[in-house]
N, C-alpha and C. Protein backbone atom coordinates (compact mmCIF):
# COMPACT_ATOMS: atom_id res chain seq x y z
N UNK A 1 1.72 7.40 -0.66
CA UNK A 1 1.52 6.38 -1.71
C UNK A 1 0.36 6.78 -2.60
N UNK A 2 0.66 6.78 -3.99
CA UNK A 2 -0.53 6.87 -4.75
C UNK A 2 -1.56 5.96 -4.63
N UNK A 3 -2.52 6.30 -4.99
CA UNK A 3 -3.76 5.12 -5.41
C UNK A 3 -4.30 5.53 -6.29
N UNK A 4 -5.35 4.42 -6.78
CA UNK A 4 -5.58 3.96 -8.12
C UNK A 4 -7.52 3.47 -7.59
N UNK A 5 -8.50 3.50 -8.83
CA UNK A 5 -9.68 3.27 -8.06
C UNK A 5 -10.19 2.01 -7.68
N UNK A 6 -9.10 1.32 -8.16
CA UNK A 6 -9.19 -0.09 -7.68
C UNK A 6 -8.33 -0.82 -6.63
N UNK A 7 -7.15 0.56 -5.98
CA UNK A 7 -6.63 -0.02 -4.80
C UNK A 7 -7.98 -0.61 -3.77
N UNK A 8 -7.53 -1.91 -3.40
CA UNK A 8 -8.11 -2.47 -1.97
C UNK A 8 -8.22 -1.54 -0.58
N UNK A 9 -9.14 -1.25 -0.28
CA UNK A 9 -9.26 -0.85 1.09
C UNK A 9 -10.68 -1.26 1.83
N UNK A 10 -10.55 -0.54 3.08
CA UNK A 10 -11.50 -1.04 3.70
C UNK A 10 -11.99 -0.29 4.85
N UNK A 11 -13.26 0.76 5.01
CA UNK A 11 -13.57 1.45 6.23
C UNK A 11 -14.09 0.54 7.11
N UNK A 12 -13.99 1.27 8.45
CA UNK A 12 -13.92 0.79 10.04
C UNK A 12 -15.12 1.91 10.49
N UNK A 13 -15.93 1.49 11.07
CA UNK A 13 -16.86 2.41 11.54
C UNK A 13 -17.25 1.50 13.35
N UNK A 14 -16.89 2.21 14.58
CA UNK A 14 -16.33 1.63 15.98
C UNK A 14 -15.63 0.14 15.97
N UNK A 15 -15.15 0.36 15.09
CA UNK A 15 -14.34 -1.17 15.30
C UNK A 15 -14.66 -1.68 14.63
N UNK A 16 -15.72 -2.04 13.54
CA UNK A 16 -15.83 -2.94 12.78
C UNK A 16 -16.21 -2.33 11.30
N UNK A 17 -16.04 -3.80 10.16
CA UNK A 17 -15.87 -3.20 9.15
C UNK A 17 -17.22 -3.14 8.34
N UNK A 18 -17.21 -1.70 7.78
CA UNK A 18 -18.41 -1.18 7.57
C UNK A 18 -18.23 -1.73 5.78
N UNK A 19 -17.47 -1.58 5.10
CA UNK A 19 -17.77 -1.86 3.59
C UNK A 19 -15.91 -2.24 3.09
N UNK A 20 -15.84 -2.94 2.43
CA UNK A 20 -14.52 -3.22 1.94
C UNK A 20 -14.69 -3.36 0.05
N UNK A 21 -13.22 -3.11 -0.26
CA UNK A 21 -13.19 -3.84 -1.97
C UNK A 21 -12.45 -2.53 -2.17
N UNK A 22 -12.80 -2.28 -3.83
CA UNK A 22 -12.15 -1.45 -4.48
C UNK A 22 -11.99 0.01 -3.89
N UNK A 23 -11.26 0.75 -4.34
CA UNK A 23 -11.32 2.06 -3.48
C UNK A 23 -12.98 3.02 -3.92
N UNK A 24 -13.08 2.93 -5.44
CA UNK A 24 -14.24 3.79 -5.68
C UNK A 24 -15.35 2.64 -4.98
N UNK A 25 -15.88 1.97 -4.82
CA UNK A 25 -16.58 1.23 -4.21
C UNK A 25 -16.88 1.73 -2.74
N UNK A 26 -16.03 1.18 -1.66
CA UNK A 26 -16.15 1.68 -0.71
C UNK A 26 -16.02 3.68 -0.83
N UNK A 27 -15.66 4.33 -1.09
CA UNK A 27 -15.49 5.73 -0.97
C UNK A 27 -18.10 5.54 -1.31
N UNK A 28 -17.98 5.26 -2.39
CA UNK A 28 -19.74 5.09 -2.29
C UNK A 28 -20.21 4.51 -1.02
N UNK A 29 -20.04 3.76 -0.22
CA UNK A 29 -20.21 2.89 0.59
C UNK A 29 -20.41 3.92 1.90
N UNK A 30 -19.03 4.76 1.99
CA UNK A 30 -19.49 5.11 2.83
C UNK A 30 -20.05 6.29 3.04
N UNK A 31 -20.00 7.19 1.44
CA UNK A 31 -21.02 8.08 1.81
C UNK A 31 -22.49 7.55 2.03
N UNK A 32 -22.88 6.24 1.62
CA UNK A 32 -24.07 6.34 2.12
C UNK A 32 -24.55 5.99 3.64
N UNK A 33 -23.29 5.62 4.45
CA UNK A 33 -23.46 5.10 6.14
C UNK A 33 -23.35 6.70 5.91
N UNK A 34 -23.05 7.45 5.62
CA UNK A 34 -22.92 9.07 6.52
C UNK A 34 -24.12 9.63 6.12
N UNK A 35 -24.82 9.42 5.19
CA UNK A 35 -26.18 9.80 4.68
C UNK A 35 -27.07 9.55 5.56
N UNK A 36 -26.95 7.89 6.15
CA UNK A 36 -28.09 7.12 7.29
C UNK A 36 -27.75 7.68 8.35
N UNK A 37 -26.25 8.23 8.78
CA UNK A 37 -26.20 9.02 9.84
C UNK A 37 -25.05 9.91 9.92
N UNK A 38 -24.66 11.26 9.74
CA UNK A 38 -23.96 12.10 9.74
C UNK A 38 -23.24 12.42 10.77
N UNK A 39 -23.33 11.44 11.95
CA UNK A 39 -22.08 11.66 12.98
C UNK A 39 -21.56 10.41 12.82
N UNK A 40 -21.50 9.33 12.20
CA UNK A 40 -20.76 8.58 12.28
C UNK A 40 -19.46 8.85 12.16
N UNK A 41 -18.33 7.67 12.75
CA UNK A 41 -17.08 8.10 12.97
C UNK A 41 -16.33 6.81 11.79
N UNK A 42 -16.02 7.35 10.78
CA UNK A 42 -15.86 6.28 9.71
C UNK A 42 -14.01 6.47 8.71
N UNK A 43 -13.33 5.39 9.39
CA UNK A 43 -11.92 5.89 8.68
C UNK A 43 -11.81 4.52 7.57
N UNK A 44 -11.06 5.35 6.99
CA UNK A 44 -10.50 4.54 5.67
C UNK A 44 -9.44 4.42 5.15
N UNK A 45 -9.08 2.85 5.10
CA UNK A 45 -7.81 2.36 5.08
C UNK A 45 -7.07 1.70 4.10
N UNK A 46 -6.15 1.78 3.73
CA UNK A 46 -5.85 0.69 2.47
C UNK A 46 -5.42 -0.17 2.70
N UNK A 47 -5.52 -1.10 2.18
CA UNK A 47 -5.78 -2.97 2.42
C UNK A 47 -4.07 -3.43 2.56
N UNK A 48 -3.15 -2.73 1.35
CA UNK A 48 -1.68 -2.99 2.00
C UNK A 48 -1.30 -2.17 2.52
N UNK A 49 -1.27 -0.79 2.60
CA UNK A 49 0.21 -0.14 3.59
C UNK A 49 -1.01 0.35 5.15
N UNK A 50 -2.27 0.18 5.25
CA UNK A 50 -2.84 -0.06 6.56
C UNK A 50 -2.68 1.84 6.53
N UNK A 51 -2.67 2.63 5.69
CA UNK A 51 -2.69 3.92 6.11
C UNK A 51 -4.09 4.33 5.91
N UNK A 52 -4.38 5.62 6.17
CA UNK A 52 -5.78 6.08 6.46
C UNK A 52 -5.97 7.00 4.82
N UNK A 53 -6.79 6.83 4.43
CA UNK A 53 -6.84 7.26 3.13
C UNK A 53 -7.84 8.26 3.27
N UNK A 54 -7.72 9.63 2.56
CA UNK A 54 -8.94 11.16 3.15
C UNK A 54 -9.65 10.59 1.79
N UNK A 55 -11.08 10.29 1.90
CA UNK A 55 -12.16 10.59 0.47
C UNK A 55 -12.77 11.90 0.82
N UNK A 56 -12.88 12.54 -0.32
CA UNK A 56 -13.50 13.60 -0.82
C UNK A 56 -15.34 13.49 -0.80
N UNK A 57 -15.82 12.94 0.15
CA UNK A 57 -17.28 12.85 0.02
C UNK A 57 -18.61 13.62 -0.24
N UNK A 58 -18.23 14.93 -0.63
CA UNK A 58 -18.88 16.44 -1.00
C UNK A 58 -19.60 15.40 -2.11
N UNK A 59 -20.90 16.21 -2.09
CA UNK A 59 -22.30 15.77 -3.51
C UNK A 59 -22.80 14.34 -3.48
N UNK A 60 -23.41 13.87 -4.35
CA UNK A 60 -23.73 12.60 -4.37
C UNK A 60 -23.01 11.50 -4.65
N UNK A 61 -24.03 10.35 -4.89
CA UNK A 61 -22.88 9.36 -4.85
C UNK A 61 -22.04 9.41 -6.66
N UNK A 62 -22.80 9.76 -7.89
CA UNK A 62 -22.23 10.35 -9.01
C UNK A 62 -21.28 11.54 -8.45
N UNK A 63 -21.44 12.36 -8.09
CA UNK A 63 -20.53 13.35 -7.96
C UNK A 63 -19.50 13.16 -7.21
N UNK A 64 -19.24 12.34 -6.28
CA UNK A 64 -17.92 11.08 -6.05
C UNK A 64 -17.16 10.25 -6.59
N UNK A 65 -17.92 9.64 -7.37
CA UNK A 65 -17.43 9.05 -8.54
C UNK A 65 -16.92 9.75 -9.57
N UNK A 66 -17.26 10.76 -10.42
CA UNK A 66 -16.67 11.53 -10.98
C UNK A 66 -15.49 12.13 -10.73
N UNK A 67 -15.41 12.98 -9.19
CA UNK A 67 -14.03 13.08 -8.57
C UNK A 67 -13.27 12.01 -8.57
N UNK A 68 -13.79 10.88 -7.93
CA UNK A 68 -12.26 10.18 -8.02
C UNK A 68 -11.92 9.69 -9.62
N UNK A 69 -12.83 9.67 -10.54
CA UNK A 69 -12.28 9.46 -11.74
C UNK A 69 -11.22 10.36 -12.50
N UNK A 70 -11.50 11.63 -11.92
CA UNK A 70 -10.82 12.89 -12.36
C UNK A 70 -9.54 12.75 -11.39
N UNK A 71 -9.60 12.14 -10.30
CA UNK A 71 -8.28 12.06 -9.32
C UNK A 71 -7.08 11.11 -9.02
N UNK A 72 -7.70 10.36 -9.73
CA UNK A 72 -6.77 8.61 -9.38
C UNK A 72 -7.04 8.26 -10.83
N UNK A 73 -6.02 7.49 -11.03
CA UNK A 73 -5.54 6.79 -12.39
C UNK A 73 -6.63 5.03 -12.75
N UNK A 74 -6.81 4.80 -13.27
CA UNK A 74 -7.75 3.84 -13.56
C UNK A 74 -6.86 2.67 -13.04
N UNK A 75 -5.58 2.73 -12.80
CA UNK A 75 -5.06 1.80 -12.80
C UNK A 75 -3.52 1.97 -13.13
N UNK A 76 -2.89 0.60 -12.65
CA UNK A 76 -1.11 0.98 -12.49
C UNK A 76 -0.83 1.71 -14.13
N UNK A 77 0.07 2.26 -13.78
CA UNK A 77 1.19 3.06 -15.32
C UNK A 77 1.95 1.86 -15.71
N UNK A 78 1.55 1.82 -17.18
CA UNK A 78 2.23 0.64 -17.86
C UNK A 78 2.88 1.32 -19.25
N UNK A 79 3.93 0.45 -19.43
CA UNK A 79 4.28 1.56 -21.10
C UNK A 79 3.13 1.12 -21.86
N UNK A 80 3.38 1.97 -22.83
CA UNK A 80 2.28 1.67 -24.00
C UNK A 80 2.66 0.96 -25.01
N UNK A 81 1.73 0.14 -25.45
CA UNK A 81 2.38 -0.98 -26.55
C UNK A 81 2.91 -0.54 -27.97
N UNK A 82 3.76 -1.05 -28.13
CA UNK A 82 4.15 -0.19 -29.91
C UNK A 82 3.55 -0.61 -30.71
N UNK A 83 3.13 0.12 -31.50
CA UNK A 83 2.19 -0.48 -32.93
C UNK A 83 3.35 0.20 -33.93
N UNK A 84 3.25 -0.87 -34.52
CA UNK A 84 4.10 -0.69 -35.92
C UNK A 84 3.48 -0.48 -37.10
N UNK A 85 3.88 0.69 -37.57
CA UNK A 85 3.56 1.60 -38.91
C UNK A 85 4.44 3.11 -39.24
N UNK A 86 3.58 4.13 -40.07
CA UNK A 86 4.36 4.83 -40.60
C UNK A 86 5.32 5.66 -39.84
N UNK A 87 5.03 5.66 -38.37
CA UNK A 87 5.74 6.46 -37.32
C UNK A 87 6.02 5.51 -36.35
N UNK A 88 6.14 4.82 -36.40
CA UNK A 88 6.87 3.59 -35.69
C UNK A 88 7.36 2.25 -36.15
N UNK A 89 8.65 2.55 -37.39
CA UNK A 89 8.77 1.09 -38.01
C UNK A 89 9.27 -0.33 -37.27
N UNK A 90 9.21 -1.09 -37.21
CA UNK A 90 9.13 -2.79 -36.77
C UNK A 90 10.72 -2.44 -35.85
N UNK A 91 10.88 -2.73 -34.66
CA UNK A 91 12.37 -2.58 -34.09
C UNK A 91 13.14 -3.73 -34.65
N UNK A 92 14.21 -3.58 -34.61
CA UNK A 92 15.19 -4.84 -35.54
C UNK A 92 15.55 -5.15 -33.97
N UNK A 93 17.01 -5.93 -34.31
CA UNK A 93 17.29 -6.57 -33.39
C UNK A 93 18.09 -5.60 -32.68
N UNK A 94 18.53 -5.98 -31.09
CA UNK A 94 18.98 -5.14 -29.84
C UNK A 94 18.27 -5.20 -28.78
N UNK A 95 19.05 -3.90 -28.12
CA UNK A 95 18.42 -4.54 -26.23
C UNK A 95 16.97 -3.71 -26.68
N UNK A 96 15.96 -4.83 -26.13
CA UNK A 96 14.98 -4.54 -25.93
C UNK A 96 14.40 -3.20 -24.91
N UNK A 97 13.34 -2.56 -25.12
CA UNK A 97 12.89 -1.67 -23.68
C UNK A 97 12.90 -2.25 -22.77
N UNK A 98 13.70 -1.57 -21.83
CA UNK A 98 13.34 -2.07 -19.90
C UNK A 98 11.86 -1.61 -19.37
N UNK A 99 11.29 -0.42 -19.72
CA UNK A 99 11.06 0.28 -18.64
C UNK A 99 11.59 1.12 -17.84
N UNK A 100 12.98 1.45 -17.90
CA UNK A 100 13.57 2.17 -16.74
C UNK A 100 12.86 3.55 -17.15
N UNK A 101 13.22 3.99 -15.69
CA UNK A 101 12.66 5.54 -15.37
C UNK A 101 13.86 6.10 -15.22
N UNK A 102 13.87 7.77 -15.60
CA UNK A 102 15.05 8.44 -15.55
C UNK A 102 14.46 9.25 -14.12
N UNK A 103 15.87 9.17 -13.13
CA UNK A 103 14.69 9.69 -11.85
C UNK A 103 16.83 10.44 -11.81
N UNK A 104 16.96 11.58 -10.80
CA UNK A 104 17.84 12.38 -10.29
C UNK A 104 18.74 11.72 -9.15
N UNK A 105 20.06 11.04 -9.27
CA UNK A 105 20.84 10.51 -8.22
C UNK A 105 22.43 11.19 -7.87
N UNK A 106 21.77 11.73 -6.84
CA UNK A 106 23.50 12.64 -6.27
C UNK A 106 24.39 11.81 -5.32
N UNK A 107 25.39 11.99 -5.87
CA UNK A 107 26.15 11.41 -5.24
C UNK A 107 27.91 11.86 -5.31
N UNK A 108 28.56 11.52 -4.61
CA UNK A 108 29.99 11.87 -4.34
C UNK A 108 30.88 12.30 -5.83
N UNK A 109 32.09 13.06 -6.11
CA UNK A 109 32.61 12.76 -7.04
C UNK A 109 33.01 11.35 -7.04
N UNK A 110 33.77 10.87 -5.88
CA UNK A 110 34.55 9.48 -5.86
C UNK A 110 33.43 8.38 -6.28
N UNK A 111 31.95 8.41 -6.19
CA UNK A 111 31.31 7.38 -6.13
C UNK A 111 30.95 7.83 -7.98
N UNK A 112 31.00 8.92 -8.45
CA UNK A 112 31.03 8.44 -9.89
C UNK A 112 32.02 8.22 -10.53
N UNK A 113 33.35 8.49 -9.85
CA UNK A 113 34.61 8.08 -10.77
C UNK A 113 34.31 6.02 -10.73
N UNK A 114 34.22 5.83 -9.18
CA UNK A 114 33.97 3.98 -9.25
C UNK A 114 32.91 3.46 -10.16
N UNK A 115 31.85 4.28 -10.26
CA UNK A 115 30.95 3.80 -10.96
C UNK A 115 31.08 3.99 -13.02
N UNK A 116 32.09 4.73 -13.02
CA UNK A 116 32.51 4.99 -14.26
C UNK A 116 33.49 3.75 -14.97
N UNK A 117 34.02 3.40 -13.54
CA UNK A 117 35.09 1.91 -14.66
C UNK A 117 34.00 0.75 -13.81
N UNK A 118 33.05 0.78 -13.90
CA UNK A 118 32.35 -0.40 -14.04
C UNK A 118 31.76 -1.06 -14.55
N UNK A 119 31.14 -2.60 -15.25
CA UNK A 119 31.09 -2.80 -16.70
C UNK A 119 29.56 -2.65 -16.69
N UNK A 120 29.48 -1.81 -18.01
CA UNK A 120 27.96 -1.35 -18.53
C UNK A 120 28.24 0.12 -18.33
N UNK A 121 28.87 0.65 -17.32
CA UNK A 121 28.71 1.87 -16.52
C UNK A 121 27.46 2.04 -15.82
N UNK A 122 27.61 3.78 -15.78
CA UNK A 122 26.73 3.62 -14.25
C UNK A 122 25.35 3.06 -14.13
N UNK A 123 24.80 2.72 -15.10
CA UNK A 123 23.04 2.77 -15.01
C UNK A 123 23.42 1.49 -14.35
N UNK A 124 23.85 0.45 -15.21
CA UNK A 124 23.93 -0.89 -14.92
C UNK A 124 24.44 -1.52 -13.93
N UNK A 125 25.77 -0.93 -13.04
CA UNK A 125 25.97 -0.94 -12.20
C UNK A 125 24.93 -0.09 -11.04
N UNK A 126 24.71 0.46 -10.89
CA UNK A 126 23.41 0.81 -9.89
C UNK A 126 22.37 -0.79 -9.58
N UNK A 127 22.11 -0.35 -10.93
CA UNK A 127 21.09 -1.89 -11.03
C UNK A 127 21.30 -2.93 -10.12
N UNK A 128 22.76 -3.42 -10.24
CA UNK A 128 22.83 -4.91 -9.73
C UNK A 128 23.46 -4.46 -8.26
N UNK A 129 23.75 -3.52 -8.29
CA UNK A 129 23.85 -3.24 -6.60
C UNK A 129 22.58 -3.51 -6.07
N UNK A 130 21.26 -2.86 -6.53
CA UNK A 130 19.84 -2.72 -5.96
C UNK A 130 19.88 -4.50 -5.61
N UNK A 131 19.80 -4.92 -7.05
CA UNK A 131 19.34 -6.49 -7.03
C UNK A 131 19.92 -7.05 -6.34
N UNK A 132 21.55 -6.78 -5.98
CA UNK A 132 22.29 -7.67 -4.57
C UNK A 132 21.78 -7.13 -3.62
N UNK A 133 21.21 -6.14 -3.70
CA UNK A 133 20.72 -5.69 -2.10
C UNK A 133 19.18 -6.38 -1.60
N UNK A 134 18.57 -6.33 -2.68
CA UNK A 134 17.59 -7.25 -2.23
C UNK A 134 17.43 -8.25 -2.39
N UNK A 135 18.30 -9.36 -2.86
CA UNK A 135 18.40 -10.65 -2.52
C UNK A 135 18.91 -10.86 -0.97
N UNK A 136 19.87 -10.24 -1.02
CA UNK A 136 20.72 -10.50 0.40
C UNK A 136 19.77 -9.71 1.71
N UNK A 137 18.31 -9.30 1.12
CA UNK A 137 17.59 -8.78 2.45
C UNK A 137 17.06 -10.02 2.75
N UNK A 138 16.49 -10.96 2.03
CA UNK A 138 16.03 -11.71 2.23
C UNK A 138 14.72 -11.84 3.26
N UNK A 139 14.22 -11.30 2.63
CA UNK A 139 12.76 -10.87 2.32
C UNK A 139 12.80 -9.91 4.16
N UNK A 140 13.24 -9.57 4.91
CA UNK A 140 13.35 -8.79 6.23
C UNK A 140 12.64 -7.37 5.91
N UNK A 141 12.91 -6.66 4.52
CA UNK A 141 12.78 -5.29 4.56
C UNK A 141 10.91 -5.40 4.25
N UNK A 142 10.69 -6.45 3.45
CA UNK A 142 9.45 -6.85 3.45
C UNK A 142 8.74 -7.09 4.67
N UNK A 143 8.79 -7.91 5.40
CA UNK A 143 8.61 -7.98 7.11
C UNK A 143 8.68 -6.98 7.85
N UNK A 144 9.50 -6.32 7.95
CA UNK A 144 9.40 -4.84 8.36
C UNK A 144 8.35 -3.88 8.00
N UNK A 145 8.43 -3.74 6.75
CA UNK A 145 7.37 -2.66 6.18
C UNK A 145 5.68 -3.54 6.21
N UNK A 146 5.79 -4.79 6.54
CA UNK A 146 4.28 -5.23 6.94
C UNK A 146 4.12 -5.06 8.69
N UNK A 147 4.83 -5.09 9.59
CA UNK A 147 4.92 -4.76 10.63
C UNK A 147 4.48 -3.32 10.81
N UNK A 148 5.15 -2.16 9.70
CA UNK A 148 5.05 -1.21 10.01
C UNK A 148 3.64 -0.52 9.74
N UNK A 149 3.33 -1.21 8.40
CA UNK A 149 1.80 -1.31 7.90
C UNK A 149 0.60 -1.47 8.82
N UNK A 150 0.73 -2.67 9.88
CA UNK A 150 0.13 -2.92 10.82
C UNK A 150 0.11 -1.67 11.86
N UNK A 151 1.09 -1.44 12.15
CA UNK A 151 1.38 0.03 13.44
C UNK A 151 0.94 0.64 13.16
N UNK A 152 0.83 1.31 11.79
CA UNK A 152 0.11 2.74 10.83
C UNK A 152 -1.72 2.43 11.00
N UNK A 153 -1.58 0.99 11.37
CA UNK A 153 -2.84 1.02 11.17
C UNK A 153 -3.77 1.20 12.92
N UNK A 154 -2.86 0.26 13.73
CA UNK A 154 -3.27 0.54 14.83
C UNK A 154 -3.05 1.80 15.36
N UNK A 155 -2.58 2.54 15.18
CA UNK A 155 -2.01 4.15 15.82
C UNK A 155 -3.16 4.86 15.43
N UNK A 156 -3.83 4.84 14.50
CA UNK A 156 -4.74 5.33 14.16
C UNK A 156 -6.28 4.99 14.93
N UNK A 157 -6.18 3.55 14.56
CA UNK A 157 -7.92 3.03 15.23
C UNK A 157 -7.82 2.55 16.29
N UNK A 158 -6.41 1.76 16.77
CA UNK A 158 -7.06 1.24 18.48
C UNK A 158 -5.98 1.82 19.43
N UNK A 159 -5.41 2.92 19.33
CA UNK A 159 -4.37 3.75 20.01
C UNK A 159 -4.94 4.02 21.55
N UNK A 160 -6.26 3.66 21.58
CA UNK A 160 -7.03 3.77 23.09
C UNK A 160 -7.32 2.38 23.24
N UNK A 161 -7.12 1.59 22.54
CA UNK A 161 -7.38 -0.09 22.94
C UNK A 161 -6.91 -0.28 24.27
N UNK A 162 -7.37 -1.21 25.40
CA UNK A 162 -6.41 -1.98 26.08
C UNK A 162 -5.06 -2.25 25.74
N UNK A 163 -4.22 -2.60 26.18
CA UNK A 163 -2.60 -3.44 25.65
C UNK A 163 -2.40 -2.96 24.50
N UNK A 164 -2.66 -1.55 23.91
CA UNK A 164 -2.16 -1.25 22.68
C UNK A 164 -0.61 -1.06 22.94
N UNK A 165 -0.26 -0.49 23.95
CA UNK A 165 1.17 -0.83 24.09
C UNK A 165 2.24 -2.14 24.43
N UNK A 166 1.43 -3.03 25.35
CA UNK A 166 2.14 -4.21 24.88
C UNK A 166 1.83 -4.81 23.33
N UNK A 167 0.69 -4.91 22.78
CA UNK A 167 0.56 -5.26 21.19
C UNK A 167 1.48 -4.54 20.83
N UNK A 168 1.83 -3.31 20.46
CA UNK A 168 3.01 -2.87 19.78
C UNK A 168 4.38 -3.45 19.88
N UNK A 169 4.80 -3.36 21.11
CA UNK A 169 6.01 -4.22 21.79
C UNK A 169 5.96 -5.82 20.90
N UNK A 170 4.68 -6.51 21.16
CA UNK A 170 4.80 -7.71 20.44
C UNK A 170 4.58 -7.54 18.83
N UNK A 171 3.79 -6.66 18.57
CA UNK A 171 4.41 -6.61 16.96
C UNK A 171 5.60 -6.71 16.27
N UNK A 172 6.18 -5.09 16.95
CA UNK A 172 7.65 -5.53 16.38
C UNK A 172 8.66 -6.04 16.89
N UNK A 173 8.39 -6.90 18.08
CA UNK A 173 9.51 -8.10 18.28
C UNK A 173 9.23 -9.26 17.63
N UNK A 174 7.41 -9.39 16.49
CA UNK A 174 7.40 -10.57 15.68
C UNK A 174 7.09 -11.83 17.05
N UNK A 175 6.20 -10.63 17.89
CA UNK A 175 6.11 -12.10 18.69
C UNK A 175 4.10 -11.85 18.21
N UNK A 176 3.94 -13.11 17.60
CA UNK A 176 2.40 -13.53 17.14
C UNK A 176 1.25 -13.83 18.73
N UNK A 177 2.31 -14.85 19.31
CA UNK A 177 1.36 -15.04 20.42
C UNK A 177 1.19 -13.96 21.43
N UNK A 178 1.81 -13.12 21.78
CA UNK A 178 2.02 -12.03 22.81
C UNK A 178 0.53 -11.12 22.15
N UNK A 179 0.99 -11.06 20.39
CA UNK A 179 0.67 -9.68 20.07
C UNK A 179 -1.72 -10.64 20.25
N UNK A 180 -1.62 -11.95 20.03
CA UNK A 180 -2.64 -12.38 19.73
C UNK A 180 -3.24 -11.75 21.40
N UNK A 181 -2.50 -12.37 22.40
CA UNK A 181 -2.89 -12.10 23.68
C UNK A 181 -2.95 -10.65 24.03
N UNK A 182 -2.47 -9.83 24.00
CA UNK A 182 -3.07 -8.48 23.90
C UNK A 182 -4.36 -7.74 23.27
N UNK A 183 -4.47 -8.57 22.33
CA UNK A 183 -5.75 -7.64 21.21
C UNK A 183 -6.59 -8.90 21.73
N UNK A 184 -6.94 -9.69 22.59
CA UNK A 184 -7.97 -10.71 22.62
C UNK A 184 -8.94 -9.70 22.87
N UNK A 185 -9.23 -8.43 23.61
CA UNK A 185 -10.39 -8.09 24.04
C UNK A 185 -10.38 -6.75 22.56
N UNK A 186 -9.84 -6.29 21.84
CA UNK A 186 -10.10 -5.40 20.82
C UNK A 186 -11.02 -6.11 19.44
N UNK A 187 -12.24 -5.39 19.06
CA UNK A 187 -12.98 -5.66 17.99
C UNK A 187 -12.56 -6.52 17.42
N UNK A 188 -12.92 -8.06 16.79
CA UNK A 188 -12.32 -8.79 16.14
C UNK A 188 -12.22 -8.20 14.83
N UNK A 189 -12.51 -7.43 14.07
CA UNK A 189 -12.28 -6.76 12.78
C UNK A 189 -10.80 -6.21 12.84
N UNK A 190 -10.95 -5.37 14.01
CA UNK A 190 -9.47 -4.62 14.17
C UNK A 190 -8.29 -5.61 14.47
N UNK A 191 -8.88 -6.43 15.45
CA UNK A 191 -7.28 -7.49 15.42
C UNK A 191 -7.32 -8.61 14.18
N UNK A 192 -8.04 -8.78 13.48
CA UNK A 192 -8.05 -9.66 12.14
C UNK A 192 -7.11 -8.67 11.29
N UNK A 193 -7.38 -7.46 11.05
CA UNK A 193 -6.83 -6.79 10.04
C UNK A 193 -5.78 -6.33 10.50
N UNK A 194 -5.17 -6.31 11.81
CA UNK A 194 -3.88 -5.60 11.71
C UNK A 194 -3.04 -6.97 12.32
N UNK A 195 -3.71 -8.02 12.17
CA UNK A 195 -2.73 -9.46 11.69
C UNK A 195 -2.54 -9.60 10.67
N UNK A 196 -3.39 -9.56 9.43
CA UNK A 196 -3.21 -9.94 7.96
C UNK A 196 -2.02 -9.02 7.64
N UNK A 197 -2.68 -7.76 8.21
CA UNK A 197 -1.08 -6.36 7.76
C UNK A 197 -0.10 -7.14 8.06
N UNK A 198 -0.03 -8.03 9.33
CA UNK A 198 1.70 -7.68 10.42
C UNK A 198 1.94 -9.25 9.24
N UNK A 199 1.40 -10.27 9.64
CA UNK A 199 1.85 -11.44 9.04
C UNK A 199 1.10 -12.40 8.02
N UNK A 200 0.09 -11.46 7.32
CA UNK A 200 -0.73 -12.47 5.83
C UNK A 200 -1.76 -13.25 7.03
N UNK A 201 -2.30 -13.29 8.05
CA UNK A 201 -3.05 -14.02 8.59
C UNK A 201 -4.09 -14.66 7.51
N UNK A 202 -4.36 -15.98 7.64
CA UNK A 202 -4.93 -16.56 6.57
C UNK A 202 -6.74 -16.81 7.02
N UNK A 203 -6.51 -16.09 8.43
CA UNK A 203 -8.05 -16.41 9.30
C UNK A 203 -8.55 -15.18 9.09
N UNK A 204 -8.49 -14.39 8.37
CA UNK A 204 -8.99 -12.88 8.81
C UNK A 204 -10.26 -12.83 8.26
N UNK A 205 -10.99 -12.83 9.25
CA UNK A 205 -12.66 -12.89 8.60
C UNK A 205 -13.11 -11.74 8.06
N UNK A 206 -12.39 -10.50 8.62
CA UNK A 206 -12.89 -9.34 7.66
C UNK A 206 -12.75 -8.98 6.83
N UNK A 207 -11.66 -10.11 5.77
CA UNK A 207 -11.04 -9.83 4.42
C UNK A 207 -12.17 -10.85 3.92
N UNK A 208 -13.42 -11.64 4.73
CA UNK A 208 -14.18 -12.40 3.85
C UNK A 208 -15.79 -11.61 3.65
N UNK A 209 -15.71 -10.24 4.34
CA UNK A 209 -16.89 -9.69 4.93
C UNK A 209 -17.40 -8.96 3.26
């Protein structure tokens, strides 16, 4: 997953959380816990997909900042607004810009002959396949990939916990109380945050730290 210097994350230094917020923020943050002590053991995570994110911490805290300015995008890709003048006259009426992206899709001869007598043709038909497909997930594939968010996150930091294997078991059977009773004795930072991952926990004190 890309990031951006304002993706959310948050380092863990033995279990608890050492600095959170924007990504260039914390990436400063924690070069300076490694400054106060150079064996610290300090990972870094992003706030939604719970994966471990590598910072580049070489030079100071400017010379960090500079890298990630040179490395990550200020922020999401948006089209650019049209200004109307001598190289761009006023659009009249018609279908407006989507946004779509032209991205490479292979597929069967038979699946482009069907998609050829279908109305709009193929772009458009693609489309509303996607959109029936994710209505009719109803919101599950979402639940899943926060479940899985959570796992990515524990596999990493409490993979030596107590009951990290029953917590897993109760993660993804979506059982809350099992997974609460397993992590009772793991860092409350670590089981706050890989509840908010699994299910939006609304108690997570380390999203208030």
């Amino acid at each position: 997953m890309s990031h951006t210097l304002s993706t959310p994350c948050r380092a863990f230094e033995r279990g608890a959380v050492l600095v959170c917020g924007p990504l260039i923020e914390v990436a400063v943050g924690v070069k300076a816990a490694l400054c106060r002590n150079p064996d610290a053991a300090i990972l870094t995570f992003d706030d939604e997909t719970g994966a471990v994110i590598d910072l580049d911490l070489r030079g100071t805290e400017d010379d960090i900042r500079a890298r990630l300015l040179a490395s990550y995008p200020t922020g999401a890709l948006r089209p650019e607004p049209e200004v109307q003048g001598a190289g761009n006259p006023a659009r009249g009426r018609g279908r407006p810009r989507l946004g779509v992206v032209a991205r490479e899709v292979t597929l069967l001869p038979r699946h482009w002959d069907w998609l050829a007598t279908q109305r709009g043709g193929a772009s458009q038909a693609l489309r509303r396949m996607i959109d029936q497909a994710r209505q009719a997930d109803d919101g599950e594939g979402r639940a899943r990939a926060a479940r899985e968010a959570a796992y990515r996150f524990m596999a990493a930091l409490g993979g030596d916990f107590p009951g990290f294997e029953e917590a897993c078991r109760a993660l993804f059977a979506d059982d809350r109380e099992g997974f609460a009773t397993h992590t009772l004795s793991w860092p409350p930072d670590v089981r706050h945050f890989a509840q908010r991952l699994a299910w939006g926990n609304p108690d997570d004190s380390a999203a208030r730290l």
